[in-house]
N, C-alpha and C. Protein backbone atom coordinates (compact mmCIF):
# COMPACT_ATOMS: atom_id res chain seq x y z
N UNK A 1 25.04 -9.66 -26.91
CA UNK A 1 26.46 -9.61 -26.74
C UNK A 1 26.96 -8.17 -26.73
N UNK A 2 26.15 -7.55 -27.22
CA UNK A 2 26.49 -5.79 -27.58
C UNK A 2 26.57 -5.75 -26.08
N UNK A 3 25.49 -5.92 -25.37
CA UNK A 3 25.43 -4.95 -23.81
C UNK A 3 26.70 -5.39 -23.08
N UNK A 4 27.38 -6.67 -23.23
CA UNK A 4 28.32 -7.33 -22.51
C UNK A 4 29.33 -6.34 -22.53
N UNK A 5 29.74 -6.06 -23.94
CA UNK A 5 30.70 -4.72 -24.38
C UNK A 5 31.07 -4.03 -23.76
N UNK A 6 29.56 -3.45 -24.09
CA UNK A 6 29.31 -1.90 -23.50
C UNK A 6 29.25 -2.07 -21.49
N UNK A 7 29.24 -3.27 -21.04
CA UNK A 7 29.55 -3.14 -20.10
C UNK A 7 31.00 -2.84 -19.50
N UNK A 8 31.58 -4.12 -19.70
CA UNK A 8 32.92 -3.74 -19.58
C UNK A 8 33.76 -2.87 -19.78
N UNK A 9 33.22 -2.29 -20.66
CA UNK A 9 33.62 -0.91 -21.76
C UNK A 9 33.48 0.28 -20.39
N UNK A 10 32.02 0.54 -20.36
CA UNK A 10 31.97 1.25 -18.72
C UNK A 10 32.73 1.07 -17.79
N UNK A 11 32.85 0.12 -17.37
CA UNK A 11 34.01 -0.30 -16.51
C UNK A 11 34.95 0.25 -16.20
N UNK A 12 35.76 -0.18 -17.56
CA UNK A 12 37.39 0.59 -17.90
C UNK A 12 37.01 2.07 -17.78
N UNK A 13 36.08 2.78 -18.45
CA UNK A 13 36.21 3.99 -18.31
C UNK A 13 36.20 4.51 -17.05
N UNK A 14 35.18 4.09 -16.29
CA UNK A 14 34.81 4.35 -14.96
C UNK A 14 36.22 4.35 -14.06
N UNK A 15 37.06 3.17 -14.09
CA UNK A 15 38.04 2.98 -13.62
C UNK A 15 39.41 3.93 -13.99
N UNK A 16 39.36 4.05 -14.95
CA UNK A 16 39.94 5.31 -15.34
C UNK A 16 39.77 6.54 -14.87
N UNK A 17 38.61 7.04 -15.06
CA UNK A 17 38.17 8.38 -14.65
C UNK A 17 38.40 8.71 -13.04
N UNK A 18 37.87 7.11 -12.43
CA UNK A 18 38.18 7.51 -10.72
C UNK A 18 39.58 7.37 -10.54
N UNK A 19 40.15 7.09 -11.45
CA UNK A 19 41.91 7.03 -11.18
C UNK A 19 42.55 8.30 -11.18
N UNK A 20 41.57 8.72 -12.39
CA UNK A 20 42.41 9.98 -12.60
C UNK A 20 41.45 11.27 -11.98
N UNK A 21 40.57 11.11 -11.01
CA UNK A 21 39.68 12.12 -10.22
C UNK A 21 40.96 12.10 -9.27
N UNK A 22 41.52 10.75 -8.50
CA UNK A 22 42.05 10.29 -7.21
C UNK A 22 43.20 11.06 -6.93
N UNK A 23 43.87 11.49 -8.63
CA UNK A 23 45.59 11.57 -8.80
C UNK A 23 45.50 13.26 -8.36
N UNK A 24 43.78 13.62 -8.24
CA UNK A 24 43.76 15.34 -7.91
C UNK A 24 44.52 15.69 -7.22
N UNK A 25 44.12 14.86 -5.96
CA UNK A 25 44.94 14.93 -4.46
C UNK A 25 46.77 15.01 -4.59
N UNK A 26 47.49 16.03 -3.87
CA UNK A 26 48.59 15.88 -4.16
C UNK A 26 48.94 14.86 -3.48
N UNK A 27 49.30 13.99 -2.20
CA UNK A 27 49.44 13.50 -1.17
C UNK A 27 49.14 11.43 -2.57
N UNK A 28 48.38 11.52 -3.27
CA UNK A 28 47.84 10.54 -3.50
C UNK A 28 48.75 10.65 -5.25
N UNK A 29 48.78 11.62 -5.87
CA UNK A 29 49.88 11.83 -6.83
C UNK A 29 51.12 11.31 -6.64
N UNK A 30 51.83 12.04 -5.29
CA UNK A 30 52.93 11.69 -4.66
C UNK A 30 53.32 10.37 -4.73
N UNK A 31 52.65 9.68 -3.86
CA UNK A 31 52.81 8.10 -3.61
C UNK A 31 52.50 7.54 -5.10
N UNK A 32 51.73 7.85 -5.92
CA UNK A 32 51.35 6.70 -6.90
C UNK A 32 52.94 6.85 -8.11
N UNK A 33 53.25 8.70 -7.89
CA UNK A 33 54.49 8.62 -8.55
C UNK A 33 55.97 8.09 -8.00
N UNK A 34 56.06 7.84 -6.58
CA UNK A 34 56.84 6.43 -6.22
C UNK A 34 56.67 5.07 -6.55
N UNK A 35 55.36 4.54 -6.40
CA UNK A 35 55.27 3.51 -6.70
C UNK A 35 55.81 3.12 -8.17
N UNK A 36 55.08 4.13 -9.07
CA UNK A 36 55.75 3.54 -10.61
C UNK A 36 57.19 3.77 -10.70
N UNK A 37 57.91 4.78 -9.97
CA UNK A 37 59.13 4.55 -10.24
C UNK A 37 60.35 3.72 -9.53
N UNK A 38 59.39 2.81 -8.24
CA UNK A 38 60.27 1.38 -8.35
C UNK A 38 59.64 0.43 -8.80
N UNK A 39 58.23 -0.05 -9.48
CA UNK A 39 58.21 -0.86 -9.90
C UNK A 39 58.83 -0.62 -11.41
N UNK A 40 59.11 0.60 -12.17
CA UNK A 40 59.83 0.84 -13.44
C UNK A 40 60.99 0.13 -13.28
N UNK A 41 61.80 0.58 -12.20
CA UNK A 41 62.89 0.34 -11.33
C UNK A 41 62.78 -0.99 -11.21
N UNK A 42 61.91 -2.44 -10.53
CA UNK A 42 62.14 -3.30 -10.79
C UNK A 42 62.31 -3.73 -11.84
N UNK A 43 61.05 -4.14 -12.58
CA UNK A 43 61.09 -4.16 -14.39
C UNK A 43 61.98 -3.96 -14.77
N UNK A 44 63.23 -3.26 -14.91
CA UNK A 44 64.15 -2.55 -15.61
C UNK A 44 65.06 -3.54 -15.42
N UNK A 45 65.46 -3.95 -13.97
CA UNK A 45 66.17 -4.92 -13.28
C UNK A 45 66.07 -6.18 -14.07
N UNK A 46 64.64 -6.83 -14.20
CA UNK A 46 64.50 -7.89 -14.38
C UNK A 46 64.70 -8.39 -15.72
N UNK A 47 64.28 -7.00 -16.54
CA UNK A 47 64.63 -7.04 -18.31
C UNK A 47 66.12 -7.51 -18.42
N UNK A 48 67.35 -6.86 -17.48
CA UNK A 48 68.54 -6.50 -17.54
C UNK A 48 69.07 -7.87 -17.03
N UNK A 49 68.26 -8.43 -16.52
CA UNK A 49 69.14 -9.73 -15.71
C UNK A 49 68.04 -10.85 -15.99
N UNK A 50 67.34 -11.26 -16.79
CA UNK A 50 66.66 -12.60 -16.73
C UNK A 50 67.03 -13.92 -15.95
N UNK A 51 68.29 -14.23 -16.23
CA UNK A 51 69.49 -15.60 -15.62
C UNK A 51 69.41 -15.62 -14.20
N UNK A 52 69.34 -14.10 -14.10
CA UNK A 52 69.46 -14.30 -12.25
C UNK A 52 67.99 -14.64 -11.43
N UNK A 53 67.21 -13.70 -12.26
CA UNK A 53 65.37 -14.27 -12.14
C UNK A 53 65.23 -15.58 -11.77
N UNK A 54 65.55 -16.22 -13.24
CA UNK A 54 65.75 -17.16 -13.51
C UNK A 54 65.90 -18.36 -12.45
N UNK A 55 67.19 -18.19 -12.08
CA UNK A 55 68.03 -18.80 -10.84
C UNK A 55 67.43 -18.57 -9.65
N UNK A 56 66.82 -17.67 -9.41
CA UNK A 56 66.16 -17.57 -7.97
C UNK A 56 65.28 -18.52 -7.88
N UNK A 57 64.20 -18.22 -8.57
CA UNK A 57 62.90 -18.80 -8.98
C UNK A 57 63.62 -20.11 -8.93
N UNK A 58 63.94 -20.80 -9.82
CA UNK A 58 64.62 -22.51 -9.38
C UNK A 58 65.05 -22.88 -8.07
N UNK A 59 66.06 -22.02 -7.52
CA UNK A 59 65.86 -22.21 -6.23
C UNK A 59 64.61 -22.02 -5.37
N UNK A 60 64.28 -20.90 -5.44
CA UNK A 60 63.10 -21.53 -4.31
C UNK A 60 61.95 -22.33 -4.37
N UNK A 61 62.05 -23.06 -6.25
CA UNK A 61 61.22 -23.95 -6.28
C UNK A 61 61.68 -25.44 -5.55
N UNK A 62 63.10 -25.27 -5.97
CA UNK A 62 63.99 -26.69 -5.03
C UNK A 62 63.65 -26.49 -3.63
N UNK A 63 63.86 -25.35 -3.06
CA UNK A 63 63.73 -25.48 -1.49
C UNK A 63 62.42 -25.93 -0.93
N UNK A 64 61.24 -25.68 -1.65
CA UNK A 64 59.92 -25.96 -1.44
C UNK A 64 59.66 -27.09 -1.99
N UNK A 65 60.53 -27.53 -2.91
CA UNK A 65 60.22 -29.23 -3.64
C UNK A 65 60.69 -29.93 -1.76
N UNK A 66 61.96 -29.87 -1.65
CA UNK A 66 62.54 -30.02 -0.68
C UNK A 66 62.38 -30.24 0.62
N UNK A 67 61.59 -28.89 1.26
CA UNK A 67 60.57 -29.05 2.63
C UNK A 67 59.42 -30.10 1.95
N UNK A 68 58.68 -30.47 0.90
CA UNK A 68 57.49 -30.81 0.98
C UNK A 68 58.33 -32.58 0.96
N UNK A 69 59.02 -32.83 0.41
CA UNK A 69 59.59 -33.85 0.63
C UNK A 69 59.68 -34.58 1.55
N UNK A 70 60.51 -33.31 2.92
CA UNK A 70 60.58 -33.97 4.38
C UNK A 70 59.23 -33.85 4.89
N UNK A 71 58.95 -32.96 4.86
CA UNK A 71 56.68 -33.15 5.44
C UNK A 71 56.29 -34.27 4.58
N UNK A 72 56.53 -34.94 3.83
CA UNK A 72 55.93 -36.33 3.41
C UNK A 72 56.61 -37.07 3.98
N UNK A 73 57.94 -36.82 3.95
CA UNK A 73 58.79 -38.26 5.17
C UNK A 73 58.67 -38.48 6.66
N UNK A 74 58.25 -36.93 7.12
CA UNK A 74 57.53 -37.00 8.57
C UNK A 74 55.93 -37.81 8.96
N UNK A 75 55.50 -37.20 8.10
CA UNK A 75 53.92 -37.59 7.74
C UNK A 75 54.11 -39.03 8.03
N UNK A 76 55.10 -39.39 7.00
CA UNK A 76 54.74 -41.12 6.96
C UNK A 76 55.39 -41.76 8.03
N UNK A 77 56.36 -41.03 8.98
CA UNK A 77 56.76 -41.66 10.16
C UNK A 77 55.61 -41.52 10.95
N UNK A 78 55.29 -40.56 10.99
CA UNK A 78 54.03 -40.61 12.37
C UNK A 78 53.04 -41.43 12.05
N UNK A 79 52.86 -41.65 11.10
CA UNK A 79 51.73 -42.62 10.34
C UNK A 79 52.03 -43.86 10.86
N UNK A 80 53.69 -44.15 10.56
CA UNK A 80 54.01 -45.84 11.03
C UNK A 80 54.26 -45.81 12.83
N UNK A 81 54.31 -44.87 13.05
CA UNK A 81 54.26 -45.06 14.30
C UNK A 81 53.50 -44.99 15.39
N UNK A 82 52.03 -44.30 14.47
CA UNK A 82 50.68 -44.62 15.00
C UNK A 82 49.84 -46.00 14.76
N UNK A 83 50.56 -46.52 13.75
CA UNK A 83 49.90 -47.54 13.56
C UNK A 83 50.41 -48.70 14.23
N UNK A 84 51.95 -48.37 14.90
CA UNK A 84 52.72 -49.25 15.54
C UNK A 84 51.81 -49.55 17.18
N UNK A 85 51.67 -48.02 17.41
CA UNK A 85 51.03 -48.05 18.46
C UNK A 85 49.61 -48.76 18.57
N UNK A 86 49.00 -48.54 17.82
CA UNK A 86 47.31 -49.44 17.64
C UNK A 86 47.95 -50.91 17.49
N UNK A 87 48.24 -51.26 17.01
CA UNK A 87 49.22 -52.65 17.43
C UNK A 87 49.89 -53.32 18.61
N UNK A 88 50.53 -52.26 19.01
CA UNK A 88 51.18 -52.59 20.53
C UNK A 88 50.42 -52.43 22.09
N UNK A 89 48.84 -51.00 21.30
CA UNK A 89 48.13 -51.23 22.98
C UNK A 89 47.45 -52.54 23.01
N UNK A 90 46.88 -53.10 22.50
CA UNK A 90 45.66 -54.43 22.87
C UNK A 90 46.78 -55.51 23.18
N UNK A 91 48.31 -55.78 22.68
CA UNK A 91 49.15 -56.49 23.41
C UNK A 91 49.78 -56.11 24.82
N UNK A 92 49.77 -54.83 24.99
CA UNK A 92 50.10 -54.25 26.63
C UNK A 92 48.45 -54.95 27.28
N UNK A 93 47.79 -54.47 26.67
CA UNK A 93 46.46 -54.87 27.69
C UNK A 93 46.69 -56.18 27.58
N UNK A 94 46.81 -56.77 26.65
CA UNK A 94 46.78 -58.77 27.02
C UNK A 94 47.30 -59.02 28.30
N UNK A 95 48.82 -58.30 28.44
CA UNK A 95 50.18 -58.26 29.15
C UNK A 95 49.05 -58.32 30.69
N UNK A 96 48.60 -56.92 30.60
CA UNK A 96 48.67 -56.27 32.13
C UNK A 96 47.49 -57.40 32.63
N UNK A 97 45.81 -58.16 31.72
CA UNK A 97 44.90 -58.77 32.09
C UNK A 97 45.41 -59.97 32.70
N UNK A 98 46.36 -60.63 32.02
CA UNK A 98 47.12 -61.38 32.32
C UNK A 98 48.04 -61.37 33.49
N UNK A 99 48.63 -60.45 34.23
CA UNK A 99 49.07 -60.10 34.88
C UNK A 99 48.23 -59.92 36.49
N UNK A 100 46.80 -59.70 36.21
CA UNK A 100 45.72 -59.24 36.62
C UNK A 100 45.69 -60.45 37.24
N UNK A 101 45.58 -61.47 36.01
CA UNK A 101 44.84 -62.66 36.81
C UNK A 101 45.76 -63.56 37.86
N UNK A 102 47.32 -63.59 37.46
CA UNK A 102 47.95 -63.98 38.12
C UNK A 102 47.60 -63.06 39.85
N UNK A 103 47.63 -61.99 40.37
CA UNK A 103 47.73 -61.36 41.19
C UNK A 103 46.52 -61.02 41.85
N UNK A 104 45.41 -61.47 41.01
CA UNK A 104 43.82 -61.42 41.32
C UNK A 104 43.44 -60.92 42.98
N UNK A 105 44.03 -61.76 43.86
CA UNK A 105 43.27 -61.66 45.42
C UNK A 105 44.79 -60.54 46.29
N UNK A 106 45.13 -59.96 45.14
CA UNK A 106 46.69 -59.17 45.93
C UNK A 106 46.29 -57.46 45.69
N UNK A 107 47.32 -56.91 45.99
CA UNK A 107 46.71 -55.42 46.00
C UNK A 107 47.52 -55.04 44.89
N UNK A 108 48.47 -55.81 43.92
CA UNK A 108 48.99 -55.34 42.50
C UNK A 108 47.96 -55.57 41.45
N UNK A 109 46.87 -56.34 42.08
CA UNK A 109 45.83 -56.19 40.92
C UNK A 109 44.79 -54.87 41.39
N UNK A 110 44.83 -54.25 42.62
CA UNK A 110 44.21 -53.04 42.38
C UNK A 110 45.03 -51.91 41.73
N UNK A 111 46.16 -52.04 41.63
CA UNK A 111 47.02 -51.07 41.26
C UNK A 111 47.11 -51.28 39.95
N UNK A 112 46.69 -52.45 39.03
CA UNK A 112 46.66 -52.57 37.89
C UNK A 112 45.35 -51.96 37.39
N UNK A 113 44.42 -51.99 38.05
CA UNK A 113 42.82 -51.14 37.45
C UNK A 113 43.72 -49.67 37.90
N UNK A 114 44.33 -49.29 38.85
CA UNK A 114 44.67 -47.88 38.73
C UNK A 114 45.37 -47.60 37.65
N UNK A 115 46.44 -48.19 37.17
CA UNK A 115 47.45 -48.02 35.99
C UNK A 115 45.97 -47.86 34.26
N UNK A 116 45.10 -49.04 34.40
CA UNK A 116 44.19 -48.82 33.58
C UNK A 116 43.42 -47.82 33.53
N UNK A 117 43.22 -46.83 34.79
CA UNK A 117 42.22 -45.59 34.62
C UNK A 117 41.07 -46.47 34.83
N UNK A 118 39.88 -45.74 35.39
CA UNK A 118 38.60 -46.09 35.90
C UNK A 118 37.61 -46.53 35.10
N UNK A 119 37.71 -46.40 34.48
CA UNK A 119 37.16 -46.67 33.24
C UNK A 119 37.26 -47.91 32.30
N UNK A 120 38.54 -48.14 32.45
CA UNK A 120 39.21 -49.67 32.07
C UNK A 120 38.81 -50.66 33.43
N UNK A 121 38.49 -51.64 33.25
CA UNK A 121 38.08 -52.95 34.13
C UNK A 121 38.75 -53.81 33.37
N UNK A 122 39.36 -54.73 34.46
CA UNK A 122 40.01 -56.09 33.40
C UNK A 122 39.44 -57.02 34.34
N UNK A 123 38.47 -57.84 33.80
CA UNK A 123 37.49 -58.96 34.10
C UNK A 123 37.84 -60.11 33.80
């Protein structure tokens, strides 16, 4: 368990040391001393106003409760209305075979294998 330590332990230092080799560079000083002074700058904000945090965050958990709501109410329409459809083709085909047979020796029963695609035969 010692070496585990002493690993991590390396780590941090390591991470440190190349942080603070990096900050040599002026160009890389520069920027890292913007960055902390708007995220200070946020922080500061957020200490000062919790309620409003607060309030955001609720809202955009409602708005996303909200969309996921209607994507489940869509979902389940297309659902019933795919399943409407697997229901309603094998009664169109009853329709059109039927139709077929009435018209058998006429040229609306070749136009009914065309309406079926080549592939469809109604026997």
């Amino acid at each position: 368990m010692t070496r585990k330590n002493q690993f991590w332990k390396g780590m941090l230092l390591g991470a440190l040391a190349g942080g603070a080799i990096s900050l040599l560079d002026k160009p890389t000083r520069e920027a890292m001393k913007e960055n902390v002074q708007k995220t200070s700058g946020k922080v500061a904000y957020i200490v000062r106003n919790p309620g409003e945090i607060a309030d955001k965050v609720k809202g955009t958990a409602a708005k996303i409760k909200t969309t996921f709501e209607q994507v489940s109410e869509d979902i389940s329409y297309i659902t019933d209305k795919v399943e409407e459809l697997k229901e309603l083709t094998p009664q169109v085909t009853n329709i059109l075979k039927e139709s077929k047979e009435a018209f058998t020796d006429s040229e609306e029963a070749d136009h009914i294998d065309e309406v079926l695609g080549e592939g469809v035969k109604i026997k």
